[in-house]
PDB file of N, CA and C in Angstrom:
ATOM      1  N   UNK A   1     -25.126  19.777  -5.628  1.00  0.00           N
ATOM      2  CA  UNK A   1     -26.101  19.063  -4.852  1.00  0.00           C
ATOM      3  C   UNK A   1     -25.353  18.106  -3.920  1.00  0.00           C
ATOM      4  N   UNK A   2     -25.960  18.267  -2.393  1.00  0.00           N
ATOM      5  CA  UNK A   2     -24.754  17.471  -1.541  1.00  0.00           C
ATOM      6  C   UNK A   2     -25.994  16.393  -0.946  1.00  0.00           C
ATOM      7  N   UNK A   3     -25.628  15.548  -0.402  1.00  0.00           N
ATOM      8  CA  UNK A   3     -26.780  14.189   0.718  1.00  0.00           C
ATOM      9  C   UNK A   3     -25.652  13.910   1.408  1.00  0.00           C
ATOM     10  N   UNK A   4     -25.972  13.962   2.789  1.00  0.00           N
ATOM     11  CA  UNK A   4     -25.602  13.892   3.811  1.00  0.00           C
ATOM     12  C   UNK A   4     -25.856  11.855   3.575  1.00  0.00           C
ATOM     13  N   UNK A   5     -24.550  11.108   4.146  1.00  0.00           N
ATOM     14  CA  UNK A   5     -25.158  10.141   4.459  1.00  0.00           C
ATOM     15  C   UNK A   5     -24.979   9.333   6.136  1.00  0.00           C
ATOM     16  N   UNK A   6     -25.542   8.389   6.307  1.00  0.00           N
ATOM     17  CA  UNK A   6     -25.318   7.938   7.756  1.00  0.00           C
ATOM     18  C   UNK A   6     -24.181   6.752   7.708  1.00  0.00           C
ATOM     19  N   UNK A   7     -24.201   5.987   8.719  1.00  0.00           N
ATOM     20  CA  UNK A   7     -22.708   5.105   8.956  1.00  0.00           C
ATOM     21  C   UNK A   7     -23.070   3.964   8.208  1.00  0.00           C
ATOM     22  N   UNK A   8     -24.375   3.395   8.072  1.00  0.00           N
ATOM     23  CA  UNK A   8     -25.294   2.230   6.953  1.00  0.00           C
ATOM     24  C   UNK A   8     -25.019   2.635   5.689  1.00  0.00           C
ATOM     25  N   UNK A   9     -25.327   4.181   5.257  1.00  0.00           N
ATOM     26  CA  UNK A   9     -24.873   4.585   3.652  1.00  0.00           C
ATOM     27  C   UNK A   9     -23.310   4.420   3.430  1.00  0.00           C
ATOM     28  N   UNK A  10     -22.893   4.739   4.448  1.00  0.00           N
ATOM     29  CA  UNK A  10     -21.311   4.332   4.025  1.00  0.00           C
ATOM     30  C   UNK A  10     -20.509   2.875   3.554  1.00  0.00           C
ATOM     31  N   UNK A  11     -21.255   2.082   4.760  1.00  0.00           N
ATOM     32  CA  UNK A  11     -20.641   0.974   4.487  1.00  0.00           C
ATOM     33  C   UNK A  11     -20.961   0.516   3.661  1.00  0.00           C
ATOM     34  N   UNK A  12     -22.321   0.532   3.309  1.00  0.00           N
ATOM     35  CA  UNK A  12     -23.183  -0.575   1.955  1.00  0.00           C
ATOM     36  C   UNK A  12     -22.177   0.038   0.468  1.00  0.00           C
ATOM     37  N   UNK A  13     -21.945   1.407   0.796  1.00  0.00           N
ATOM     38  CA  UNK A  13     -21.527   1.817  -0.496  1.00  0.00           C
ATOM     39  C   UNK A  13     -20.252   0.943  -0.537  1.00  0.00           C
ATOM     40  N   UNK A  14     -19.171   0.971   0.469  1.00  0.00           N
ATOM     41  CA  UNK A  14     -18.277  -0.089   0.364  1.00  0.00           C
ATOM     42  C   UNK A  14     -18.568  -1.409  -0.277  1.00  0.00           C
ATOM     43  N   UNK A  15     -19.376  -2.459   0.392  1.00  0.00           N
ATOM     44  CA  UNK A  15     -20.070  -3.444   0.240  1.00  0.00           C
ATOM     45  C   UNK A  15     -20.549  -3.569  -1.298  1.00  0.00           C
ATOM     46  N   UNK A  16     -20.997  -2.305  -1.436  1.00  0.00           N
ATOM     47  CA  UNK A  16     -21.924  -2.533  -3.269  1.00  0.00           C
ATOM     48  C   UNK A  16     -20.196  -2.637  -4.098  1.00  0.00           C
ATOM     49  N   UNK A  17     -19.502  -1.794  -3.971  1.00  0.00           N
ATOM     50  CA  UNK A  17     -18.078  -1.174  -4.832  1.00  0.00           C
ATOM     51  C   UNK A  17     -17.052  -2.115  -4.482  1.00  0.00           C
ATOM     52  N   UNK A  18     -16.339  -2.241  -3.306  1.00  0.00           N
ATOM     53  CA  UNK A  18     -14.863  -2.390  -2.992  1.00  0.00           C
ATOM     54  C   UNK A  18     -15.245  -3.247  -1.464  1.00  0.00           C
ATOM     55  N   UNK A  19     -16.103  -4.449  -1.951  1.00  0.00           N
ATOM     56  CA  UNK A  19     -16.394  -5.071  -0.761  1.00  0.00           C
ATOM     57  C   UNK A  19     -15.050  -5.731   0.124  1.00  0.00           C
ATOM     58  N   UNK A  20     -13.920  -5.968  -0.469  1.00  0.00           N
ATOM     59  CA  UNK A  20     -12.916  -6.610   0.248  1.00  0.00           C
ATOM     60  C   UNK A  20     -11.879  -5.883   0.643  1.00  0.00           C
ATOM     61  N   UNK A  21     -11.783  -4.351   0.422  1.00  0.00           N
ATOM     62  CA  UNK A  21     -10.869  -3.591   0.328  1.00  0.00           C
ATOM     63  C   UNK A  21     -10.674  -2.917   2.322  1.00  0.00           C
ATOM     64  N   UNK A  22     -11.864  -2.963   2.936  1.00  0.00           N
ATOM     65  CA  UNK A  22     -11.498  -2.792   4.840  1.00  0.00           C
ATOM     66  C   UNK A  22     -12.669  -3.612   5.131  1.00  0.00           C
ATOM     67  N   UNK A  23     -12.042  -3.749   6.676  1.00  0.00           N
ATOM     68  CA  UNK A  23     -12.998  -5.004   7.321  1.00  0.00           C
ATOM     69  C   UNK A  23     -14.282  -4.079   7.501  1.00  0.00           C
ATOM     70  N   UNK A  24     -15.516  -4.487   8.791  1.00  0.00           N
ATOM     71  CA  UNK A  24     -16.491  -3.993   8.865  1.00  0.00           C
ATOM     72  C   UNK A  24     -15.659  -3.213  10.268  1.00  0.00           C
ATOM     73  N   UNK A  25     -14.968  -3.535  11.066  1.00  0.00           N
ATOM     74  CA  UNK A  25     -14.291  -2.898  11.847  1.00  0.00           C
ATOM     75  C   UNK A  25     -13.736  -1.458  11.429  1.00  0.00           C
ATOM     76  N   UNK A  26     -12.790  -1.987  10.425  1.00  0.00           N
ATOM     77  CA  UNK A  26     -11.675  -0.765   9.665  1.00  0.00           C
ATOM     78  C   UNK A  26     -12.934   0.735   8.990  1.00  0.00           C
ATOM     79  N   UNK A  27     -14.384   0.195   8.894  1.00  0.00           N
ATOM     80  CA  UNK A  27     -15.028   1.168   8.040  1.00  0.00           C
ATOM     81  C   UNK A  27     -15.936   1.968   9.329  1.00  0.00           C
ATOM     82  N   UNK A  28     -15.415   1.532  10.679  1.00  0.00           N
ATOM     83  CA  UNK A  28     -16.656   2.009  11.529  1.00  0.00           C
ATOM     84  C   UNK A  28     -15.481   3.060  12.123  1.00  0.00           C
ATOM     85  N   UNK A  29     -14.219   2.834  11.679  1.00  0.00           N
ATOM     86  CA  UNK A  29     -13.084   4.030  12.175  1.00  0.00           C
ATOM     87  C   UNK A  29     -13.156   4.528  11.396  1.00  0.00           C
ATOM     88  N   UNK A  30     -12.843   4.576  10.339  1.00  0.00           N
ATOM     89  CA  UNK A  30     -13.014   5.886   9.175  1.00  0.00           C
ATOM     90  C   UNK A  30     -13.883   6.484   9.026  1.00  0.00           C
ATOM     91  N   UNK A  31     -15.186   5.560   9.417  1.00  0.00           N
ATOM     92  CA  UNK A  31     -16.837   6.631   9.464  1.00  0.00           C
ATOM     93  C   UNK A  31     -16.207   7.722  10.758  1.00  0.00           C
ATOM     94  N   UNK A  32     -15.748   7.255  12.095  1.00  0.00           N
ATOM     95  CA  UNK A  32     -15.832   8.452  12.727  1.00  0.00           C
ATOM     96  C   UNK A  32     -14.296   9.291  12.686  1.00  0.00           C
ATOM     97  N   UNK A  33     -13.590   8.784  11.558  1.00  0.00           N
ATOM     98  CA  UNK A  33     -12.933   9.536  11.534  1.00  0.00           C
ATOM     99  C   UNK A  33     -13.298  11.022  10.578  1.00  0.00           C
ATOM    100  N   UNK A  34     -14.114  10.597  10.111  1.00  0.00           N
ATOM    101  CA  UNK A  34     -14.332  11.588   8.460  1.00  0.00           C
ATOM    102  C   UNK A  34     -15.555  12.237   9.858  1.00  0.00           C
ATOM    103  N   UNK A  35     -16.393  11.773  10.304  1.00  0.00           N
ATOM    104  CA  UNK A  35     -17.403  12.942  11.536  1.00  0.00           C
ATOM    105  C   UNK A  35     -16.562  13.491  12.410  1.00  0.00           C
ATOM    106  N   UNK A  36     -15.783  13.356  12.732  1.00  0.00           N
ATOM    107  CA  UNK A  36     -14.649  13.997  13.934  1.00  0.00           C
ATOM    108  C   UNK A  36     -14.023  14.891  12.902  1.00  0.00           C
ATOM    109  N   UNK A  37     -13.429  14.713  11.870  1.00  0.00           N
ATOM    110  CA  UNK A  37     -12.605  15.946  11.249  1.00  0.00           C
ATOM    111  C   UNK A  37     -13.811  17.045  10.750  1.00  0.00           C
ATOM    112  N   UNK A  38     -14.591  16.754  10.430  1.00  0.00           N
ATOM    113  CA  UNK A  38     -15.702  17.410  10.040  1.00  0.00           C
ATOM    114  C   UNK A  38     -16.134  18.246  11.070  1.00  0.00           C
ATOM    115  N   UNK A  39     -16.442  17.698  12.342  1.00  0.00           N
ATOM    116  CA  UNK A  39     -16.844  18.655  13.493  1.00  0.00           C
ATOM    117  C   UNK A  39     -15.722  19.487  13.838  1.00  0.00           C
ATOM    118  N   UNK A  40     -14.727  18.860  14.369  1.00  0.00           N
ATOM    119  CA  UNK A  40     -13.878  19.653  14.094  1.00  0.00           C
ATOM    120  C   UNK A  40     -13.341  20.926  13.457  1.00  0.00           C
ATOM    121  N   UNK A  41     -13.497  20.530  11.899  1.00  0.00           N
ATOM    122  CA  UNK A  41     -12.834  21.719  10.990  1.00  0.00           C
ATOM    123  C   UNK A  41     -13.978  22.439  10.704  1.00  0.00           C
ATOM    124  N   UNK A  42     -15.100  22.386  10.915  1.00  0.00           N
ATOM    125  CA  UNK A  42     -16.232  22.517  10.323  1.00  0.00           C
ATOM    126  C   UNK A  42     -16.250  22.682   8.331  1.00  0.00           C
ATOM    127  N   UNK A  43     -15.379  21.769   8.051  1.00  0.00           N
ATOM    128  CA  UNK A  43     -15.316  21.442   6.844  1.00  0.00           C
ATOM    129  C   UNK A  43     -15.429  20.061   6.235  1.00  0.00           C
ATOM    130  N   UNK A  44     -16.667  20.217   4.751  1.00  0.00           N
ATOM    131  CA  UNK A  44     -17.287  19.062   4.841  1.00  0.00           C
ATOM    132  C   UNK A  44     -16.987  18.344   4.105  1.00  0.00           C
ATOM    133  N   UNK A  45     -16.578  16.922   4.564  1.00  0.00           N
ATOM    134  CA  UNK A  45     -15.363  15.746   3.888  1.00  0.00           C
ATOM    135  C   UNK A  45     -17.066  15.251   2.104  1.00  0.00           C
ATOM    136  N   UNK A  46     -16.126  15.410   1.224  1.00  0.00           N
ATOM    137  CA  UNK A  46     -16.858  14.698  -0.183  1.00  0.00           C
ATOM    138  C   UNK A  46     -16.579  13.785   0.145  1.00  0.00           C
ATOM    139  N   UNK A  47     -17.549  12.312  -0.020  1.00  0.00           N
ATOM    140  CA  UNK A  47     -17.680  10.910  -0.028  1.00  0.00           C
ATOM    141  C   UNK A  47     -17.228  10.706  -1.513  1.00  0.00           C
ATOM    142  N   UNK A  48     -16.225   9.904  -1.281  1.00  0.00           N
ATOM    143  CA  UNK A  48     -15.344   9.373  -2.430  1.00  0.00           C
ATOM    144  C   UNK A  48     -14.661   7.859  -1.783  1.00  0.00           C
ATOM    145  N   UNK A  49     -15.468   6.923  -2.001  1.00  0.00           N
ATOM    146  CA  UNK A  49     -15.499   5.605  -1.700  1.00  0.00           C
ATOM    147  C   UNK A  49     -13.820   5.048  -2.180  1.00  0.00           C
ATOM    148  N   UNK A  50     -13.781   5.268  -3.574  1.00  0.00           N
ATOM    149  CA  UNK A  50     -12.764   4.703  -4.091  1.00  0.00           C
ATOM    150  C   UNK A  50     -11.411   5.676  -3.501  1.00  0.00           C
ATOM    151  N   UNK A  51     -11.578   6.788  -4.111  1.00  0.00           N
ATOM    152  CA  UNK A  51     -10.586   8.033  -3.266  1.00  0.00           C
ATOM    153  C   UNK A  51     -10.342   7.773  -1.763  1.00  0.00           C
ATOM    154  N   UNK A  52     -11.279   6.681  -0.574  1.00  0.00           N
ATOM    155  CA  UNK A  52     -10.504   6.543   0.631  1.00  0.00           C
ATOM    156  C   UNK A  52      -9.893   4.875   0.011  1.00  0.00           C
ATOM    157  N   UNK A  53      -9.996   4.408  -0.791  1.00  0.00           N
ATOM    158  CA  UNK A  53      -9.461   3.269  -0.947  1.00  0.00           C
ATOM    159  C   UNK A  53      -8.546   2.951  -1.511  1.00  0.00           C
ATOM    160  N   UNK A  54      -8.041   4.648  -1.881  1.00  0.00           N
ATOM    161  CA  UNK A  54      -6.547   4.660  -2.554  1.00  0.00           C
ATOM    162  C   UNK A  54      -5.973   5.425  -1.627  1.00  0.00           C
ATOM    163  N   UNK A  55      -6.245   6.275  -0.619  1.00  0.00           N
ATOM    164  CA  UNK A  55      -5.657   6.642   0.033  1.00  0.00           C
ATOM    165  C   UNK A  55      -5.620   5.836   1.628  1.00  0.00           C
ATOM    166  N   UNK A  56      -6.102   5.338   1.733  1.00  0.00           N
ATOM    167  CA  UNK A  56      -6.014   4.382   3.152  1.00  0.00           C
ATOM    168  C   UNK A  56      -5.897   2.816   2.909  1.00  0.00           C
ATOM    169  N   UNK A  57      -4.950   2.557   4.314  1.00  0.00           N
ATOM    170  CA  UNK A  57      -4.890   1.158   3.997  1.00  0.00           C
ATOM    171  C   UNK A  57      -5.215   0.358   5.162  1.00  0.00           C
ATOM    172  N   UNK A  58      -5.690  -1.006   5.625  1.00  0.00           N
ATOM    173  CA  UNK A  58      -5.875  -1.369   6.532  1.00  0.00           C
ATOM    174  C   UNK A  58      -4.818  -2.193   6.569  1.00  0.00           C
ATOM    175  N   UNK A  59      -4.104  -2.920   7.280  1.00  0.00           N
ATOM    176  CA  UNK A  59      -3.462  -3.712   7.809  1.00  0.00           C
ATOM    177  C   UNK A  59      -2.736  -3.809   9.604  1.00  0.00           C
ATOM    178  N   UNK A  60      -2.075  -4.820   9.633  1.00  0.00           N
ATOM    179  CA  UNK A  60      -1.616  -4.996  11.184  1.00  0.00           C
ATOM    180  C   UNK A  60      -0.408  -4.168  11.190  1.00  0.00           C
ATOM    181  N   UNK A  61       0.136  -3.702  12.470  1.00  0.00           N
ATOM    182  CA  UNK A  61       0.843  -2.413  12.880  1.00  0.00           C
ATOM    183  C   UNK A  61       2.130  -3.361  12.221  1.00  0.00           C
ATOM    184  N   UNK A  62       2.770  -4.105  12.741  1.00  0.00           N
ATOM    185  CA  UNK A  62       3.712  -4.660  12.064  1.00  0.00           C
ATOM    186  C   UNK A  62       3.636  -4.697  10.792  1.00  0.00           C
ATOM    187  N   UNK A  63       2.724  -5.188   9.602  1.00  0.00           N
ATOM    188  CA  UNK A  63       3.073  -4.923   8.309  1.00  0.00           C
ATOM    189  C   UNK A  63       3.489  -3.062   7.899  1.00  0.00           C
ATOM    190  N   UNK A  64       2.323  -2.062   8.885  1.00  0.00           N
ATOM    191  CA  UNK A  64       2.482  -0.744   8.187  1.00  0.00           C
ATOM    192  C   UNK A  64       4.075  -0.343   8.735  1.00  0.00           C
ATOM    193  N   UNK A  65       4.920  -0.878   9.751  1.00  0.00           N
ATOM    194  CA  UNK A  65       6.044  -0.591   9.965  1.00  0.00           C
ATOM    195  C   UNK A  65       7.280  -1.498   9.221  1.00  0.00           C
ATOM    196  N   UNK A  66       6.462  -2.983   9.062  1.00  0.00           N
ATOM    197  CA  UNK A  66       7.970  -3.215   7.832  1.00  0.00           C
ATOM    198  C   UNK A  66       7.536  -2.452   6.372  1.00  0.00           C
ATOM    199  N   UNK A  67       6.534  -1.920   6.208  1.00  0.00           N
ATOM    200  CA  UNK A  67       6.180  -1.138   4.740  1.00  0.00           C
ATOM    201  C   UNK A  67       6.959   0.080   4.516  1.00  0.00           C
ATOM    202  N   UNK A  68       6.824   0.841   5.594  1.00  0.00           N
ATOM    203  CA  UNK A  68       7.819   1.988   5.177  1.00  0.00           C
ATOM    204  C   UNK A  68       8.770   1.843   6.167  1.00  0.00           C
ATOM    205  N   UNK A  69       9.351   0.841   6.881  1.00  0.00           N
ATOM    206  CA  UNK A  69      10.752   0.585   7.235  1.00  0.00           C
ATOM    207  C   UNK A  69      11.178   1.643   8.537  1.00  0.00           C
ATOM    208  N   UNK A  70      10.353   1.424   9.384  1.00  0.00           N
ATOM    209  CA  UNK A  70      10.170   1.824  10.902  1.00  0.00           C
ATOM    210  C   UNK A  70       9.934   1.126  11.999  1.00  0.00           C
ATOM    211  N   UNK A  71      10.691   1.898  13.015  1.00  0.00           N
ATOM    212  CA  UNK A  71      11.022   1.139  14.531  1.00  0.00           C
ATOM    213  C   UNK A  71       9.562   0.614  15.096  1.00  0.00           C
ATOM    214  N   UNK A  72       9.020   1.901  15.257  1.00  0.00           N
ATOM    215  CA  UNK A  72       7.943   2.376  16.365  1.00  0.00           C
ATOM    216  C   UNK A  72       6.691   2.796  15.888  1.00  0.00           C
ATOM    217  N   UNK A  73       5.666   2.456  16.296  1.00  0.00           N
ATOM    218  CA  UNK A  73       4.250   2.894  15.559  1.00  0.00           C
ATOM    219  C   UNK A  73       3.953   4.749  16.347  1.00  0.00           C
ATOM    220  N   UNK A  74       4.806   4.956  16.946  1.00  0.00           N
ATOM    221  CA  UNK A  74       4.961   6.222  17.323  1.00  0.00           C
ATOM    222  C   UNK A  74       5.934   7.059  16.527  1.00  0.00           C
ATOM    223  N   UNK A  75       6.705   6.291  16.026  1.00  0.00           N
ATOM    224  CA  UNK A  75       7.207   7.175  15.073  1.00  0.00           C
ATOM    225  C   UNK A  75       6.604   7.241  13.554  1.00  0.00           C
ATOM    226  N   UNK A  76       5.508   6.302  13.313  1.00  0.00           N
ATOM    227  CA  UNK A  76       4.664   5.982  11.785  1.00  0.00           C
ATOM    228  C   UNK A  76       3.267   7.253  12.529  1.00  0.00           C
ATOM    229  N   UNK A  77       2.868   6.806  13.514  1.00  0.00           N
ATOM    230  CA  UNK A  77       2.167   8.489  13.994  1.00  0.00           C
ATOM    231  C   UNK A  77       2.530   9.929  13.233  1.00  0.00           C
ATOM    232  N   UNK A  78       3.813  10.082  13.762  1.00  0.00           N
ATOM    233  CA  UNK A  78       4.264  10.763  13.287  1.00  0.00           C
ATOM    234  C   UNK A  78       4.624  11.647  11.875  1.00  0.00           C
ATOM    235  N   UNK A  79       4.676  10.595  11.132  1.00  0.00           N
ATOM    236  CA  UNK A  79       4.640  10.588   9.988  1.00  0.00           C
ATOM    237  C   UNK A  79       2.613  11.033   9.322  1.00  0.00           C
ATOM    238  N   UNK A  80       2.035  10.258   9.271  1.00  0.00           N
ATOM    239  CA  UNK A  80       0.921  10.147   8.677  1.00  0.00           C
ATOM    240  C   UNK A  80      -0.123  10.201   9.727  1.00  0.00           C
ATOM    241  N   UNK A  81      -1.478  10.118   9.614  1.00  0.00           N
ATOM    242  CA  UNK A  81      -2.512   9.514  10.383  1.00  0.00           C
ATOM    243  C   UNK A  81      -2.798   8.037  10.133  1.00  0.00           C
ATOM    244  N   UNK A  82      -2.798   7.872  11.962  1.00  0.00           N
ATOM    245  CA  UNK A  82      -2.684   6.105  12.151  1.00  0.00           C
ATOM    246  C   UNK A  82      -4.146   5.866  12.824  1.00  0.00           C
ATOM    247  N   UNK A  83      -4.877   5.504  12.105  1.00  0.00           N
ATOM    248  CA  UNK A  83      -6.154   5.159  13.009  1.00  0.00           C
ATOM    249  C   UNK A  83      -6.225   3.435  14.184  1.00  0.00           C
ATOM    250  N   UNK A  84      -6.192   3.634  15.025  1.00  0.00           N
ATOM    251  CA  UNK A  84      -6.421   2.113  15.679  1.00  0.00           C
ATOM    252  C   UNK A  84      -7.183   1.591  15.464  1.00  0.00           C
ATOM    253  N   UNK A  85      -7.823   0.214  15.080  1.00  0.00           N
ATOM    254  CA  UNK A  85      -9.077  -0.933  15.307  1.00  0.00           C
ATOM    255  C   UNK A  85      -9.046  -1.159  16.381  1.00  0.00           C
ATOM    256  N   UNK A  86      -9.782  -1.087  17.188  1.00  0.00           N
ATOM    257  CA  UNK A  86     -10.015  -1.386  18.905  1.00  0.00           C
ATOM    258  C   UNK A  86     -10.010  -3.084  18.652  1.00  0.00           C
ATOM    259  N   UNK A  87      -9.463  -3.759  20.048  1.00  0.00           N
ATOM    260  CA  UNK A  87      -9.171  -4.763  20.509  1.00  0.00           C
ATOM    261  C   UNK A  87      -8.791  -5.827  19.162  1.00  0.00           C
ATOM    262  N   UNK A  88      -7.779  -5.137  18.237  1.00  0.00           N
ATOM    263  CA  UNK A  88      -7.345  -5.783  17.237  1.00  0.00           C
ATOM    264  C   UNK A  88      -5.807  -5.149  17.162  1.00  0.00           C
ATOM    265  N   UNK A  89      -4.945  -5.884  16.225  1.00  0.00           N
ATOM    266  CA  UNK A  89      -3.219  -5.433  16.221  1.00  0.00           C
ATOM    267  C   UNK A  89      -3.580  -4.562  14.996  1.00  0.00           C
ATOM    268  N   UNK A  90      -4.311  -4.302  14.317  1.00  0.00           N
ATOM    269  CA  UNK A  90      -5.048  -3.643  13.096  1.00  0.00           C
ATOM    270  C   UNK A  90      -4.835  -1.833  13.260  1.00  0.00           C
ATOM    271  N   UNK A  91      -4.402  -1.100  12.285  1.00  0.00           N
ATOM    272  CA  UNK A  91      -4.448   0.194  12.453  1.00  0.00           C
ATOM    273  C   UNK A  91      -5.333   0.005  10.681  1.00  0.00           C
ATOM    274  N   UNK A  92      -5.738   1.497  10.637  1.00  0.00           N
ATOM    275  CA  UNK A  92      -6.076   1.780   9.225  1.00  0.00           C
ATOM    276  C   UNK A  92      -5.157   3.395   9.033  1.00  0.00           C
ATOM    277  N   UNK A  93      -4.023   3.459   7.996  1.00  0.00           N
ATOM    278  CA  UNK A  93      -3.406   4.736   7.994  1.00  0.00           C
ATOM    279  C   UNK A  93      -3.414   5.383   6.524  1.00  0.00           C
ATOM    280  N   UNK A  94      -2.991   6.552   6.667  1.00  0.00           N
ATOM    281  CA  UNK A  94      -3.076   7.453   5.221  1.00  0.00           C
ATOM    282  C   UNK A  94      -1.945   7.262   4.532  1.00  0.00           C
ATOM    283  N   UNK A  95      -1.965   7.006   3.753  1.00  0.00           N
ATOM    284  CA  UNK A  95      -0.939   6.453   2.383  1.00  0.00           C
ATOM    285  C   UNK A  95      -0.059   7.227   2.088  1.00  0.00           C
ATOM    286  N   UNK A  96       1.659   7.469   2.609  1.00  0.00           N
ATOM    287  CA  UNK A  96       2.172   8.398   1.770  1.00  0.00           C
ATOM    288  C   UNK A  96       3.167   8.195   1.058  1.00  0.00           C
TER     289      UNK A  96
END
C-alpha cells in the first residue's frame, strides 16, 4: 500500500520526528530533489524520513569540504550529490 504525499506531508513529518535535523530551506531541496529524480527515473523514491536523515547532511560548503578534506566544492560534486540552498553558503549532500 503506497500514499503519495505533498511538500506539507513531508515537512510536518520532519517537524513531528527529527524537527532539528534540516532547516525549512534544506527540506524544500530535498522535496524537489526526491520529485526531480522521480520524474526523471520514473522510479518511485519510498519516504523514509529517518533513512534521508542518515543519509543527508545539511551544512555550509566549507564545513562539507573540511569534512572529507577537499579543495573545491567542484571536486565534493564530484564525488557525491551536492544539493545548493539558494541565497545561503548552505549545500545539503549525500553521505559517503
Amino acid at each position: 500500500m503506497k500514499k503519495s504525499i505533498n511538500f506539507y506531508d513531508f515537512r510536518n513529518e520532519f517537524l513531528n520526528i527529527r524537527p532539528d535535523n534540516f532547516s525549512f530551506e534544506a527540506l524544500q531541496v530535498l522535496w524537489q530533489y526526491f520529485e526531480d529524480y522521480e520524474s526523471e527515473t520514473n522510479i518511485e523514491v519510498v519516504f523514509d524520513p529517518i533513512g534521508i536523515c542518515i543519509d543527508f547532511t545539511e551544512c555550509t560548503i566549507f564545513e562539507a569540504l573540511q569534512n572529507y578534506n577537499l579543495e573545491s566544492i567542484e571536486q565534493f560534486q564530484n564525488e557525491t550529490i551536492v544539493l545548493p540552498i539558494p541565497n545561503t553558503n548552505k549545500i545539503v549532500y549525500l553521505d559517503y
